[in-house]
Protein backbone atom coordinates (compact mmCIF):
# COMPACT_ATOMS: atom_id res chain seq x y z
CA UNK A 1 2.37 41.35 -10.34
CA UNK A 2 -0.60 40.80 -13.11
CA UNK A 3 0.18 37.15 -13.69
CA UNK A 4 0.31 36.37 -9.80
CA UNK A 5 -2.93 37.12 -9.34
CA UNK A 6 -4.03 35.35 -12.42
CA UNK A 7 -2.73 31.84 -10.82
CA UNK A 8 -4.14 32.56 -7.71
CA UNK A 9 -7.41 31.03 -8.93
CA UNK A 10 -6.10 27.71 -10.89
CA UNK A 11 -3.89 26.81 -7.89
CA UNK A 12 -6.67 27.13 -5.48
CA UNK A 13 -8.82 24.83 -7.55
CA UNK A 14 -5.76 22.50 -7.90
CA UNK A 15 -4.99 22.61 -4.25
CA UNK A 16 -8.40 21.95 -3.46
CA UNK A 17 -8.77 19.37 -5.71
CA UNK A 18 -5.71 17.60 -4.19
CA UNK A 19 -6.88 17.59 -0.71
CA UNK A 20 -10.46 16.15 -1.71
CA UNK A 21 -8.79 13.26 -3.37
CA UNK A 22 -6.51 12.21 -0.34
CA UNK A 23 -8.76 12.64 1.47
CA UNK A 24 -11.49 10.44 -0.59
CA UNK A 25 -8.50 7.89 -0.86
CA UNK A 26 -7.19 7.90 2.92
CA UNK A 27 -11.05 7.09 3.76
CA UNK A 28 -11.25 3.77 5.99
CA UNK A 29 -13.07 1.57 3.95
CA UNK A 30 -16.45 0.01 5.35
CA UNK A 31 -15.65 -3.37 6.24
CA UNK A 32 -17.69 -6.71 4.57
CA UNK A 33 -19.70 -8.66 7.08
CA UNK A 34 -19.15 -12.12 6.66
CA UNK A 35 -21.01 -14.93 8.85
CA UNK A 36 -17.59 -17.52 9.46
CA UNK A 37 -19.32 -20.33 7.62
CA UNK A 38 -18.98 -17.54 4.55
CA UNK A 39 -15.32 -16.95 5.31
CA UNK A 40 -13.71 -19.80 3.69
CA UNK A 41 -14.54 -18.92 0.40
CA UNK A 42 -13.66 -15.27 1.20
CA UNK A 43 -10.11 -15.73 2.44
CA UNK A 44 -9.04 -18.99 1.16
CA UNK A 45 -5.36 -19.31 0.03
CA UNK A 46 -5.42 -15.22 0.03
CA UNK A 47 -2.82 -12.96 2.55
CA UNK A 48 -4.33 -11.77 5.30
CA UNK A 49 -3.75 -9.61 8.82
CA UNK A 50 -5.15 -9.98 11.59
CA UNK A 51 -4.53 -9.00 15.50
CA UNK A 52 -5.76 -11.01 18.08
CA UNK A 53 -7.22 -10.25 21.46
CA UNK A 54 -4.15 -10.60 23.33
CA UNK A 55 -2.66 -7.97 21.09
CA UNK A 56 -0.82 -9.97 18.92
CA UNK A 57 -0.43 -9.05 15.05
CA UNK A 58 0.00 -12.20 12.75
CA UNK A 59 -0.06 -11.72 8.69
CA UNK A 60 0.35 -14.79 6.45
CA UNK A 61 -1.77 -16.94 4.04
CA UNK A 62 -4.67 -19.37 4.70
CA UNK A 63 -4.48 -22.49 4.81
CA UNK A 64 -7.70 -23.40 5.82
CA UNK A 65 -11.33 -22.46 7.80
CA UNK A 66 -12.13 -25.35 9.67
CA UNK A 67 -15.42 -24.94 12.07
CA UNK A 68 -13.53 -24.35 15.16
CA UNK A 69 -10.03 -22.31 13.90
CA UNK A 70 -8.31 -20.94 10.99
CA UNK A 71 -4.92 -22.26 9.94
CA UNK A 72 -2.40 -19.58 8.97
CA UNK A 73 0.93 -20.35 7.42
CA UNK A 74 2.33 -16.95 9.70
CA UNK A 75 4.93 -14.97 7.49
CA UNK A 76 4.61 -12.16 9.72
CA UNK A 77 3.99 -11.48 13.78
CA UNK A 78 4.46 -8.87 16.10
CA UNK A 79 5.19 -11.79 18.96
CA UNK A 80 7.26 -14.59 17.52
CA UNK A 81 6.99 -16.69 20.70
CA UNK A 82 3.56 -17.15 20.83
CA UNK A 83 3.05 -17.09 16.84
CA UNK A 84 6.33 -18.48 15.00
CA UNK A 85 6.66 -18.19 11.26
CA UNK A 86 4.89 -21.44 10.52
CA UNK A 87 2.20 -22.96 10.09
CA UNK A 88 -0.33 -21.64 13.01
CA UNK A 89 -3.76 -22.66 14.38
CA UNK A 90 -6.09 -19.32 15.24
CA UNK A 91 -9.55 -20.18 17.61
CA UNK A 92 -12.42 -18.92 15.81
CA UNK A 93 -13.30 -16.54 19.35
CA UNK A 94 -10.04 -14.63 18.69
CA UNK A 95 -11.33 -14.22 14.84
CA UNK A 96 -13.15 -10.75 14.84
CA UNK A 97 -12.13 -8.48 11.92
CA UNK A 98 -9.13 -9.36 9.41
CA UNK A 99 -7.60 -7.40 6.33
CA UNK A 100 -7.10 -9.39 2.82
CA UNK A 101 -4.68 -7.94 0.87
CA UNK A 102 -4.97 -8.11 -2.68
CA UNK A 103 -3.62 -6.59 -5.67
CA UNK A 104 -5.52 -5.85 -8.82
CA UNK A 105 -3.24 -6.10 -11.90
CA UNK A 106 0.04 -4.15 -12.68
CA UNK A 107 -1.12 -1.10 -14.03
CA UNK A 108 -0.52 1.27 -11.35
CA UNK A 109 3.39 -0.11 -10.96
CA UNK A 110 3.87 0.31 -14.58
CA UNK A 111 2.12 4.32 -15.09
CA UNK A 112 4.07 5.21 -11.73
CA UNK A 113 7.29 3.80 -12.75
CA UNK A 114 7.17 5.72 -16.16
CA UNK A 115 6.16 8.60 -14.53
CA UNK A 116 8.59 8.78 -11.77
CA UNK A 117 10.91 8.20 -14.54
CA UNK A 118 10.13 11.17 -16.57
CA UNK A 119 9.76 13.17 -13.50
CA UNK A 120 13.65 11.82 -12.56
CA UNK A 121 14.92 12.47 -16.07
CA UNK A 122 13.63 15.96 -15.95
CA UNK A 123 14.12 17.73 -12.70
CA UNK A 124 17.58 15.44 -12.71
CA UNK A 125 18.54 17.14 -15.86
CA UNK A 126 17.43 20.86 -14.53
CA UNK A 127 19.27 20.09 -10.91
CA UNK A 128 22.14 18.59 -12.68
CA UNK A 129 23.07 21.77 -15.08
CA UNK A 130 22.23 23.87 -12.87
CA UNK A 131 24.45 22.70 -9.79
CA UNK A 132 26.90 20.51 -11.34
CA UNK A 133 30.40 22.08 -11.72
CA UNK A 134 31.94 19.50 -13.59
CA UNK A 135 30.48 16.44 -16.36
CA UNK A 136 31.39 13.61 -13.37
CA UNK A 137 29.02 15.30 -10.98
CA UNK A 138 26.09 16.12 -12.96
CA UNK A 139 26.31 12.48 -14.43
CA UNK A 140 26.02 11.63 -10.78
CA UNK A 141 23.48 13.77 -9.67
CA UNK A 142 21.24 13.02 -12.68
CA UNK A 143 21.55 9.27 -12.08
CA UNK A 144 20.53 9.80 -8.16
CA UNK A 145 17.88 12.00 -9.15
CA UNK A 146 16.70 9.77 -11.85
CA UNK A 147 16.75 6.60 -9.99
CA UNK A 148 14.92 8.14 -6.99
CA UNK A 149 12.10 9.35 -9.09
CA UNK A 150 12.00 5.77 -10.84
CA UNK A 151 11.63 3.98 -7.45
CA UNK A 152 9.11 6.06 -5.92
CA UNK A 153 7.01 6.12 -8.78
CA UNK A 154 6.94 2.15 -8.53
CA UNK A 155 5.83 2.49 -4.98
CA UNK A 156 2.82 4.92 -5.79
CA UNK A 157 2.14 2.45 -8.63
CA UNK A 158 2.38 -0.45 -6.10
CA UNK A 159 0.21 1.16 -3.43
CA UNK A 160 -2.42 2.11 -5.79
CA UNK A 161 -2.32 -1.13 -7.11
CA UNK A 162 -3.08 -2.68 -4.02
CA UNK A 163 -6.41 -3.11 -1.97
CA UNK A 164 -6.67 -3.78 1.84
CA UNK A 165 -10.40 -5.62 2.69
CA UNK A 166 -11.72 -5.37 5.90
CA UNK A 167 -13.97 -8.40 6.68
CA UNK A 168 -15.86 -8.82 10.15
CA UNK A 169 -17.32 -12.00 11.27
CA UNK A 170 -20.88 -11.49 12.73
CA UNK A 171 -22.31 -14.08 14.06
């Protein structure tokens, strides 16, 4: 019962210290203010999202800012009727706010991987001799377990890696 109430205080501070970073990381980020004469140099050639008055979401990469539009090679909508998967021309009025995605190096993909590999081998290892009742199974439950940790550690590698920027135009 003595070393219960020893951890009480060390998970607390843990558990605390876990919500404070979500939520410092979930935080919406303050978008940039761009005037649209600014924007070209901004968003040229990058991936962006944006959705339009009408409600439409369209995602692709610029192709250019002209004075009067923005052309968007569209790779992904929310209504391919109005918005196809090509090449699409955007009126400046319907520009307001847009996201740039970007991703800053391959750090984060590589730590997470390794991690979420180590964290596979192990509790793969544990659940595997533990559970398994014969050499087939545990093989497969290892592998499962190991290969599940691998890819989700990419993933939080991937998302940390990556960096949405909200830009409005103001005019």
């Amino acid at each position: 019962m003595h070393r219960f109430t020893n951890l009480k205080s060390p998970v607390s501070v843990l558990v605390a210290f876990a919500l404070v970073a979500q939520s410092t990381a979930m935080a919406a980020p303050k978008p940039v203010e761009l005037r649209w004469s600014e924007l070209s140099s901004a968003i040229q050639g990058r991936t962006i999202q944006l959705t339009l008055p009408e409600g439409v979401t369209v995602g692709g990469e610029v192709t250019v800012v002209r004075e009067d539009s923005l052309v968007l090679n569209v790779h992904k909508t929310s209504d391919s009727k109005t918005y196809p998967k090509r090449s699409a021309t955007i009126p400046r009025e319907s520009v307001t706010v847009l996201s740039v995605k970007e991703t800053h190096g391959r750090w984060g993909r590589k730590m997470g991987t390794s991690l979420g590999t180590l964290t596979g081998v192990l509790a793969g290892g544990y659940v595997a001799a533990k559970s398994a009742s014969s050499a087939g199974s545990g093989l497969a439950i290892f592998g499962v377990i190991t290969g599940a940790g691998s890819l989700g550690g990419y993933y939080l590698g991937k998302s940390a890696d990556t960096r949405d920027t909200l830009i409005r135009i103001v005019p």
